[in-house]
C-alpha atoms as a PDB file:
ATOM      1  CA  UNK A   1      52.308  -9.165  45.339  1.00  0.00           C
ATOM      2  CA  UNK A   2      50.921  -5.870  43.876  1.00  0.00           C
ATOM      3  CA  UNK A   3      51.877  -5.185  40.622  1.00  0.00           C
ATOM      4  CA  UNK A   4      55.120  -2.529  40.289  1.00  0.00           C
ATOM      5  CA  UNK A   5      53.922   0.910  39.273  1.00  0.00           C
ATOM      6  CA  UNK A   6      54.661   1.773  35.668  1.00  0.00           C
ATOM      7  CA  UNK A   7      56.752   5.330  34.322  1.00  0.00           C
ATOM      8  CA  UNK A   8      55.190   6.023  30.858  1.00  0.00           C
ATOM      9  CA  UNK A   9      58.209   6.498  28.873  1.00  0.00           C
ATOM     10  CA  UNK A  10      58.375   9.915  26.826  1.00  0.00           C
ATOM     11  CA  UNK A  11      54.386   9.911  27.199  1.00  0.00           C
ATOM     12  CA  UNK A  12      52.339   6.873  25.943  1.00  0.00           C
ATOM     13  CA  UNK A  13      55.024   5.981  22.958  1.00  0.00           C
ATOM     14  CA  UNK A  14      53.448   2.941  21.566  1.00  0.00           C
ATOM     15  CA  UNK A  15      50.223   4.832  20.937  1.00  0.00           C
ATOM     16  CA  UNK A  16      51.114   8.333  20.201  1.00  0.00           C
ATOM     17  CA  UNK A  17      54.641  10.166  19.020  1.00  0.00           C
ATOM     18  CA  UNK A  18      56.941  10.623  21.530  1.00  0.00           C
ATOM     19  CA  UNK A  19      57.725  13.686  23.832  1.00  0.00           C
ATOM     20  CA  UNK A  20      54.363  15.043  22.498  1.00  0.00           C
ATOM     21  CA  UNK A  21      51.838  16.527  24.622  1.00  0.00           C
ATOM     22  CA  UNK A  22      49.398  14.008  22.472  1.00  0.00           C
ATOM     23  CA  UNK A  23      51.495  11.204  24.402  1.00  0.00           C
ATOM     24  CA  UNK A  24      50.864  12.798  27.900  1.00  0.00           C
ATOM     25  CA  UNK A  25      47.825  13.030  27.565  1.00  0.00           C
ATOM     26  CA  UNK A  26      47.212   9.428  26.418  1.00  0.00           C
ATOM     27  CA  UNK A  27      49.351   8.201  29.434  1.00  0.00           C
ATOM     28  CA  UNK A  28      47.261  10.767  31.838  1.00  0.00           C
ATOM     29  CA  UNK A  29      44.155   8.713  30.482  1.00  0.00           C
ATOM     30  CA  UNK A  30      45.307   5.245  30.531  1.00  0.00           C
ATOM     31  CA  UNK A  31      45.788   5.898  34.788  1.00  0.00           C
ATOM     32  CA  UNK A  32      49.274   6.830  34.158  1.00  0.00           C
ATOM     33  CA  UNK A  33      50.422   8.615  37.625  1.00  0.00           C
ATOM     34  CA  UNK A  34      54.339   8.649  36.553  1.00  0.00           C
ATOM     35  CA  UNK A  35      55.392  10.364  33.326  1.00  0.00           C
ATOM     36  CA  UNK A  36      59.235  10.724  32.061  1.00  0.00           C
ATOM     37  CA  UNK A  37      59.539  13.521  29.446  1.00  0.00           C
ATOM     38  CA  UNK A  38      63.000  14.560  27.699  1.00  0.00           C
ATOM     39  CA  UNK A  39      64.212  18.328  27.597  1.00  0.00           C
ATOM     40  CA  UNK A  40      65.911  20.381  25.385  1.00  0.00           C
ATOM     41  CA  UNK A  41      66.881  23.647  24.465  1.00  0.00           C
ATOM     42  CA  UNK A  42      66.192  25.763  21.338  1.00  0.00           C
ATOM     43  CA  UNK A  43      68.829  27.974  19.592  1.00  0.00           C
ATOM     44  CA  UNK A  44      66.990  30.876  21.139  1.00  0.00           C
ATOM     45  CA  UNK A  45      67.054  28.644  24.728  1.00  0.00           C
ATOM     46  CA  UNK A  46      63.514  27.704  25.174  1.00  0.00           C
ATOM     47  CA  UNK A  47      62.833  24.698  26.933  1.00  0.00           C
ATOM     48  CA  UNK A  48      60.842  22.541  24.622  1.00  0.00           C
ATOM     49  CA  UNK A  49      59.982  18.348  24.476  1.00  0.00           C
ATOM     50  CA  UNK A  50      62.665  16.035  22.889  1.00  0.00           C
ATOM     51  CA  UNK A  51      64.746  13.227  22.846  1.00  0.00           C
ATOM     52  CA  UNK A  52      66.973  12.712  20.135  1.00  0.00           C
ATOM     53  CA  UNK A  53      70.244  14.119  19.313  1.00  0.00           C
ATOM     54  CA  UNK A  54      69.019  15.249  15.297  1.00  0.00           C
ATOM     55  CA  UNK A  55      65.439  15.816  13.981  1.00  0.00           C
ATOM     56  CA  UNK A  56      65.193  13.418  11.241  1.00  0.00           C
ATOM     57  CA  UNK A  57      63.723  10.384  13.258  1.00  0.00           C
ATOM     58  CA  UNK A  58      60.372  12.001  14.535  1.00  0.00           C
ATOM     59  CA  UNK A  59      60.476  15.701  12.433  1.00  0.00           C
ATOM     60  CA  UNK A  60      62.086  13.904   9.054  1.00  0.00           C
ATOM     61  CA  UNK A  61      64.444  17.205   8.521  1.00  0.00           C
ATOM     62  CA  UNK A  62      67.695  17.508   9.215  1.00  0.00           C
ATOM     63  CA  UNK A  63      69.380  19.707  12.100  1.00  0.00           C
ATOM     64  CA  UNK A  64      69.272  19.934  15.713  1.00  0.00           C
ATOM     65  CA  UNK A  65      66.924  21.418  18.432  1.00  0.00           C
ATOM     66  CA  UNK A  66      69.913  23.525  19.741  1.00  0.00           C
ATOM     67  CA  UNK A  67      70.216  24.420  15.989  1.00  0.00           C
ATOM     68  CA  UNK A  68      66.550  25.815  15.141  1.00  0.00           C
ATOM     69  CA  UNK A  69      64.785  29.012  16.715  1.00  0.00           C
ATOM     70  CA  UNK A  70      61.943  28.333  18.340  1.00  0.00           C
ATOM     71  CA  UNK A  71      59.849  29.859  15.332  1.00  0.00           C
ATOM     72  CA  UNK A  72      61.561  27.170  13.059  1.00  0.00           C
ATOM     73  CA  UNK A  73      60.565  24.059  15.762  1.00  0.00           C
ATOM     74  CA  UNK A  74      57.298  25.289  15.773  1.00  0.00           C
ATOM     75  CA  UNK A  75      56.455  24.778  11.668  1.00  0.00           C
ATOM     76  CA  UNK A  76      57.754  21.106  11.983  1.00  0.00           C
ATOM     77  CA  UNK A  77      55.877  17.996  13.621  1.00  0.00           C
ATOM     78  CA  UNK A  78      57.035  15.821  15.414  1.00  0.00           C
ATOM     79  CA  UNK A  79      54.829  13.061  13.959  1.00  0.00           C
ATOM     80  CA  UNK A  80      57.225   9.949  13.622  1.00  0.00           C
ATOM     81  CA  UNK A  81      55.706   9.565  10.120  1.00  0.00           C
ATOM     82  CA  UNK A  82      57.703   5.585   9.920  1.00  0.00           C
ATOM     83  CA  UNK A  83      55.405   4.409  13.114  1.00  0.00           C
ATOM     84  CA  UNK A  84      52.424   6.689  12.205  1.00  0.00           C
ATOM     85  CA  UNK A  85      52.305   7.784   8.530  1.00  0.00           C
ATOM     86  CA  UNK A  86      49.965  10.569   8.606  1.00  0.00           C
ATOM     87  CA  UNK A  87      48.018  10.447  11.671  1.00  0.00           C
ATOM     88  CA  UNK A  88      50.138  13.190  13.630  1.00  0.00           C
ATOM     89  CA  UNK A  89      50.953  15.123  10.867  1.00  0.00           C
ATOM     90  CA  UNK A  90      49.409  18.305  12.735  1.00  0.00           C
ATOM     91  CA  UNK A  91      50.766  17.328  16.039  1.00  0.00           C
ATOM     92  CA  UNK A  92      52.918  20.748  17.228  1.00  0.00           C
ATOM     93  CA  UNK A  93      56.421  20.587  18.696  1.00  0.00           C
ATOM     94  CA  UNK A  94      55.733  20.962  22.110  1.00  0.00           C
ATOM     95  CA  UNK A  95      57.615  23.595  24.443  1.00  0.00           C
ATOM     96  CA  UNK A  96      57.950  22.965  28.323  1.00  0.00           C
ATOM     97  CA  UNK A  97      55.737  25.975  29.305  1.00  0.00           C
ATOM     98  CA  UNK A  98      52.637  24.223  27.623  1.00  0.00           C
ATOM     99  CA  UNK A  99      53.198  20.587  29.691  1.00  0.00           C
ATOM    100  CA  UNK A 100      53.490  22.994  32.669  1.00  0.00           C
ATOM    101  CA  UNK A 101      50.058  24.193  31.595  1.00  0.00           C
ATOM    102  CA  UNK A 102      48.935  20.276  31.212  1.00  0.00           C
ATOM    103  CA  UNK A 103      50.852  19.264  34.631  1.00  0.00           C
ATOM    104  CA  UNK A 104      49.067  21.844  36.246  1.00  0.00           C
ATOM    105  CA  UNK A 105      45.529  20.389  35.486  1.00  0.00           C
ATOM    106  CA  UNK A 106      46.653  16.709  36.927  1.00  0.00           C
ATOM    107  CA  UNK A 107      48.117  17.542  40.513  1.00  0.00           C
ATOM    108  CA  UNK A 108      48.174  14.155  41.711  1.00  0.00           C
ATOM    109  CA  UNK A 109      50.748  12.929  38.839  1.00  0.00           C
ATOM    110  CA  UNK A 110      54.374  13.078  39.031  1.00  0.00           C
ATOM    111  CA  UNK A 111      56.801  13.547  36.177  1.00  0.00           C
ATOM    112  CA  UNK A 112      60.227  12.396  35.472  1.00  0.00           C
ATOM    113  CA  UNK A 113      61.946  15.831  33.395  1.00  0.00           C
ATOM    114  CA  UNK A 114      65.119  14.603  31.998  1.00  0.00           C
ATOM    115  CA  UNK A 115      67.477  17.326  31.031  1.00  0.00           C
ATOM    116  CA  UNK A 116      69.381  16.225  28.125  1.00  0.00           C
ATOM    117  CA  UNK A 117      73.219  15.914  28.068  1.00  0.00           C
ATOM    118  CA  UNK A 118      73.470  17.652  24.171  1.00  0.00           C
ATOM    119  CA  UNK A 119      71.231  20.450  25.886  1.00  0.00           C
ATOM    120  CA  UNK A 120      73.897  21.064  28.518  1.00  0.00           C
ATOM    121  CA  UNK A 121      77.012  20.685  26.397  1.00  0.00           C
ATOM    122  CA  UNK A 122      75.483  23.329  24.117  1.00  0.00           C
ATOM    123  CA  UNK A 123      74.340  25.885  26.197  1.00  0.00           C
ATOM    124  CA  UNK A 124      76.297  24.737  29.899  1.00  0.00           C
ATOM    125  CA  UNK A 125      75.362  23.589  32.853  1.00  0.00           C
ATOM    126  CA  UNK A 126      73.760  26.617  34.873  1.00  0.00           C
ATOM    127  CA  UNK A 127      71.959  28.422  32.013  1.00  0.00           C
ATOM    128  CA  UNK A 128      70.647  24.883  30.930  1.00  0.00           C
ATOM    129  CA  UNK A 129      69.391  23.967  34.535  1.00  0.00           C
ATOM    130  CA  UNK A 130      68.396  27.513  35.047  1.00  0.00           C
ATOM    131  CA  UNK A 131      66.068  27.816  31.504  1.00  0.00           C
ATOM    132  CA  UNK A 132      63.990  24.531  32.959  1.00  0.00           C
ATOM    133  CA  UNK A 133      63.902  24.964  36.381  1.00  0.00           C
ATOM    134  CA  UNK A 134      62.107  28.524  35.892  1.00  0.00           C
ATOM    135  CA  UNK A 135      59.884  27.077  33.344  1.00  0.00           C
ATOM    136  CA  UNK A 136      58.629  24.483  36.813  1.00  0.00           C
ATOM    137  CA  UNK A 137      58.124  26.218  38.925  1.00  0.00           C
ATOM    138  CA  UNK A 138      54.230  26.296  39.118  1.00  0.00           C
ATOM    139  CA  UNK A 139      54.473  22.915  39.083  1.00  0.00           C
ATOM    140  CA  UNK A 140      57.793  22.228  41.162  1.00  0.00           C
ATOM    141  CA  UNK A 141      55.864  19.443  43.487  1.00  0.00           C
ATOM    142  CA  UNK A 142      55.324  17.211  40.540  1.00  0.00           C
ATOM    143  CA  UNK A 143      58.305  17.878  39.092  1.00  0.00           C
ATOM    144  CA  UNK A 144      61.582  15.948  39.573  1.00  0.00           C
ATOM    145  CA  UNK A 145      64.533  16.684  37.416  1.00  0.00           C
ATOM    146  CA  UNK A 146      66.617  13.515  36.401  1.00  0.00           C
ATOM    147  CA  UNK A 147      69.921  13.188  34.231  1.00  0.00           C
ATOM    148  CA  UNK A 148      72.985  11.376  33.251  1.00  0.00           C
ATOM    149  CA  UNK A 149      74.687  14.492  34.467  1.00  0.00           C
ATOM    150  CA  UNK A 150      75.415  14.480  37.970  1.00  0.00           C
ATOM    151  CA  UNK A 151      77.012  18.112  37.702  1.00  0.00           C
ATOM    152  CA  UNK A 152      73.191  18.979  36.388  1.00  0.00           C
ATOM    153  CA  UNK A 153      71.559  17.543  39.618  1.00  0.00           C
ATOM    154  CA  UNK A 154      73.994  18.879  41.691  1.00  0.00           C
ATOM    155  CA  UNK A 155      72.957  22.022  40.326  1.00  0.00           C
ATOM    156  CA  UNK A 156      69.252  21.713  40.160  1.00  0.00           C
ATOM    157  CA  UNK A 157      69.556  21.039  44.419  1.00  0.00           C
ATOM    158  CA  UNK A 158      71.782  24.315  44.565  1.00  0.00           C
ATOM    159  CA  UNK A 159      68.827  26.381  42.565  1.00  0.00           C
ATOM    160  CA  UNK A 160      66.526  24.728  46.061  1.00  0.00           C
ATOM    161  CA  UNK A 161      65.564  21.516  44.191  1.00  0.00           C
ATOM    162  CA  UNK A 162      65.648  18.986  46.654  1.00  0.00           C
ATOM    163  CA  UNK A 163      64.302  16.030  44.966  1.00  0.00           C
ATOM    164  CA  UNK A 164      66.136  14.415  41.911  1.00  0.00           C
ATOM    165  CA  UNK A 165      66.623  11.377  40.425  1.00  0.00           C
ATOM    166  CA  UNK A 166      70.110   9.785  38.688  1.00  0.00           C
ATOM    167  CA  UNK A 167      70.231   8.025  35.451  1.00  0.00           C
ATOM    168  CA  UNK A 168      72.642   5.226  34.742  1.00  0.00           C
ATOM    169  CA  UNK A 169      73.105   2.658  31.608  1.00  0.00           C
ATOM    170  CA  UNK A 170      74.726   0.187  33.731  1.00  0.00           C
ATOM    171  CA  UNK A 171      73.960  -1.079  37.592  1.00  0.00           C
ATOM    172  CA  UNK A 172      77.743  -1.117  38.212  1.00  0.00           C
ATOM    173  CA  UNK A 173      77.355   3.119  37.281  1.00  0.00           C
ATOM    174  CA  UNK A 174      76.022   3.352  40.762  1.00  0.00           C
ATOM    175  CA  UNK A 175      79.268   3.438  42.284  1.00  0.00           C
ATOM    176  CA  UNK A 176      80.653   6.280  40.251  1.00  0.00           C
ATOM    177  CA  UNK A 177      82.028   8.922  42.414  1.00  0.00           C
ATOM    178  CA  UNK A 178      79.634  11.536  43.817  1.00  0.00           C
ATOM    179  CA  UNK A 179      76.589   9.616  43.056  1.00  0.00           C
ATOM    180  CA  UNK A 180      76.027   8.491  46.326  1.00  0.00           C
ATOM    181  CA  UNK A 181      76.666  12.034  47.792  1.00  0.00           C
ATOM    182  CA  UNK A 182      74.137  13.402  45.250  1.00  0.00           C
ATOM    183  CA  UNK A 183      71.752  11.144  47.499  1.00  0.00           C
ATOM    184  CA  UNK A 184      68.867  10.902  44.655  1.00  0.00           C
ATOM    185  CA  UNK A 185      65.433  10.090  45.363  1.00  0.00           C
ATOM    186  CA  UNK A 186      65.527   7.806  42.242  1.00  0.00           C
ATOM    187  CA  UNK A 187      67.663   5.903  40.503  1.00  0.00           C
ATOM    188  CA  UNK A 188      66.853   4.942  36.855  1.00  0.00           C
ATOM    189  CA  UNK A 189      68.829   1.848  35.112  1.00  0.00           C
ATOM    190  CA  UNK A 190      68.735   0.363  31.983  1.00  0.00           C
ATOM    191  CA  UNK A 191      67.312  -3.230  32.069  1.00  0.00           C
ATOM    192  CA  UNK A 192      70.030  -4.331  29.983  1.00  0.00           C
ATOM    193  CA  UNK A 193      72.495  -2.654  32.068  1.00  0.00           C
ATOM    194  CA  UNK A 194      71.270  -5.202  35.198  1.00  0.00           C
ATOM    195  CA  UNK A 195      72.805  -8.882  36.391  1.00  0.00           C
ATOM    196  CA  UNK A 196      71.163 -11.156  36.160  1.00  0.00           C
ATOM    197  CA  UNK A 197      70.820 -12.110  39.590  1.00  0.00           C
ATOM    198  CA  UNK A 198      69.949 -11.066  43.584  1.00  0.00           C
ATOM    199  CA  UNK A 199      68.593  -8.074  45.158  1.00  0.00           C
ATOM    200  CA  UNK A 200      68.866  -4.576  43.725  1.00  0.00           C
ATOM    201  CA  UNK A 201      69.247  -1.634  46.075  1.00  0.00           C
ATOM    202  CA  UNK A 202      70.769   1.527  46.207  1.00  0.00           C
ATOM    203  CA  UNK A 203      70.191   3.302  49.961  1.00  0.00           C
ATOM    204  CA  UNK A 204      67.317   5.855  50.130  1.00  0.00           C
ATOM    205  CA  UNK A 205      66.380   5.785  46.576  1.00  0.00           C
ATOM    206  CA  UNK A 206      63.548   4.112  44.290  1.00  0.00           C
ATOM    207  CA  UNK A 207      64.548   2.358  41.533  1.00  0.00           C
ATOM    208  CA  UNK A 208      63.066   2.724  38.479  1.00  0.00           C
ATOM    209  CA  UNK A 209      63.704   0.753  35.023  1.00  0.00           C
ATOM    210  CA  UNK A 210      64.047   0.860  31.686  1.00  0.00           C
ATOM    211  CA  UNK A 211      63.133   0.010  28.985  1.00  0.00           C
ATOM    212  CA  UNK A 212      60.676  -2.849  29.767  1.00  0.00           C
ATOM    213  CA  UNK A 213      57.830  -3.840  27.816  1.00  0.00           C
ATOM    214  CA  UNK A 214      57.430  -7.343  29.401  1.00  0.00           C
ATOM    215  CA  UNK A 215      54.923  -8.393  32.177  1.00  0.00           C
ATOM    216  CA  UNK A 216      57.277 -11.395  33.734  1.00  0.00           C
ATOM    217  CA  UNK A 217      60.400  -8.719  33.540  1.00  0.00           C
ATOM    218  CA  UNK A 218      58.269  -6.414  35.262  1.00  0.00           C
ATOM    219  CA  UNK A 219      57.337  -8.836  37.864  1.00  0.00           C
ATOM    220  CA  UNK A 220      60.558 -10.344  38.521  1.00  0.00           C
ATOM    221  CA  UNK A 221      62.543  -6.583  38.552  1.00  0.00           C
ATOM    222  CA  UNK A 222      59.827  -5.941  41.589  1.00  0.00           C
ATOM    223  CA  UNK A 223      60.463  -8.822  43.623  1.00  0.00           C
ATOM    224  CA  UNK A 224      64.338  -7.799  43.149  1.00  0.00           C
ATOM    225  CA  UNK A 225      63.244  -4.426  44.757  1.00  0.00           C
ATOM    226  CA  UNK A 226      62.344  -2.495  42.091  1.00  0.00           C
ATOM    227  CA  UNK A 227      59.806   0.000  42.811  1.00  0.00           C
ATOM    228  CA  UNK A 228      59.149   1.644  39.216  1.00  0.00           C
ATOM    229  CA  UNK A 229      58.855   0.257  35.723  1.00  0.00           C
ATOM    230  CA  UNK A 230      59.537   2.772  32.984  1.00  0.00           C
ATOM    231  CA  UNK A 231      57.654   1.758  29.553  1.00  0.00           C
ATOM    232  CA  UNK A 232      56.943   2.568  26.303  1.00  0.00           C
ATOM    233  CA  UNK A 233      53.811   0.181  26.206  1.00  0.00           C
ATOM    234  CA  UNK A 234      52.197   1.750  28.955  1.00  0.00           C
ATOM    235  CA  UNK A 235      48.676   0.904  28.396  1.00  0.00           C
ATOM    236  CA  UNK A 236      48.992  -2.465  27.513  1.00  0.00           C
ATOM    237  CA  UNK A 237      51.441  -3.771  30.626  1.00  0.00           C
ATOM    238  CA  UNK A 238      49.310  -2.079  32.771  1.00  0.00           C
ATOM    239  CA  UNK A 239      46.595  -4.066  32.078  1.00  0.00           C
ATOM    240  CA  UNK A 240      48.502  -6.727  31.740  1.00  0.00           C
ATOM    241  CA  UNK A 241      49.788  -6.544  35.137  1.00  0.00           C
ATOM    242  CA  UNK A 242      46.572  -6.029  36.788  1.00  0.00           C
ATOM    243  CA  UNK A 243      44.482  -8.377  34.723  1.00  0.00           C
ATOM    244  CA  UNK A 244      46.627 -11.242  34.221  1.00  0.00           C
ATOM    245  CA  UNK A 245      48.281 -14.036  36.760  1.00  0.00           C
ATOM    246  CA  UNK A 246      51.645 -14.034  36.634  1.00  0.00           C
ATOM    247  CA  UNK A 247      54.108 -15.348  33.624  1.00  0.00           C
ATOM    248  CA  UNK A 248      56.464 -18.218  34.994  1.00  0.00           C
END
């Protein structure tokens, strides 16, 4: 069996700060050709690179992205000083237009852009989808929006976007009404969200995974019919997959 294809996870995390353009590019060179990045708004709505709900974790300030201009992102660093101390203490806080820039120079990779739920309770829906989906455009056929948000999706396909991809914490969350109308391309689950057992399907989309950092759980999840494996460790279970028999 070939092994699954991997989804570096927020860029090459183990290796490099998260959601940084640092961590795309490390992916990029490890042979990544599937990249999930999160998306946020500023105060002043520019789409820029980030997960978390507060800054403290990677920036070590308090506040909000929806909080801070774009001016104010831009003198913090993103650096996850706990994981890194020092060693990304220049790296900038990156903004959507410049991974368009970096997309652009790597046609034959496709990326995952997850538009954040605190993003679209903050600024709403259409302005939220709106903001990102003009910052793609360049690079729309590498691009596929994903989210929580089914209203978001449903959204991004009105604006002409007719590839997306679901997100769901639990398997049973595939049944939750207008999912299956959405009719995404790709469904993403958490691995801990899974049972335990059988085949896992859901009609006319690839499934992708997360968060697995294990070769075996890779290799079972694709002989369950799992077609993508989303990981922070990208470089490492790659080679693990493709180097090493399998793990009983």
């Amino acid at each position: 069996m070939n092994p699954p294809e991997l989804v570096a996870h927020r860029g090459y995390t183990l290796l490099y700060p998260e959601n940084t353009l640092s961590a795309v590019r490390g992916a990029i060179e490890a042979g990544g050709r599937y990249v999930e990045v999160d998306i946020q708004l500023s105060r002043d709505e520019v789409p820029v690179l980030f997960h978390d709900h507060t800054l403290k974790r990677l920036c070590g300030v308090d506040g909000a992205v929806h909080e801070s201009a774009l001016d104010e992102l831009r003198q913090l660093h993103p650096s996850d000083f706990d994981r890194f101390g020092y060693k990304f203490a220049a790296e900038p806080f990156p903004t959507l237009a410049e991974l368009v820039e970096l997309i652009a120079r790597h046609p034959s990779i496709i990326f995952f852009i997850e538009i954040k739920r605190i993003a679209l309770s903050r600024f709403g829906v259409a302005k939220t989808v709106a903001r990102i989906l003009h910052e793609l455009k360049p690079v729309r056929r590498q691009c596929v929006p994903i989210s929580y948000s089914l209203t978001a999706l449903r959204a991004a396909q009105a604006q002409g976007w007719p590839i997306v991809g679901a997100v769901i914490d639990r398997w049973r969350d595939r049944r939750r009404p207008g999912l299956r109308e959405l009719a995404p391309r790709y469904l993403f689950c958490d691995v801990d969200g899974l049972p335990r057992f059988g085949k896992l399907k859901f009609e006319g989309a690839q499934l992708a995974i997360f968060e697995v950092q294990s070769a075996a759980t890779a290799r079972r999840l694709s002989a369950r019919g799992v077609e993508l494996i989303e990981t922070f460790h990208f470089g490492e279970l790659k080679h693990e997959l493709e180097h090493k028999t399998a793990t009983p």
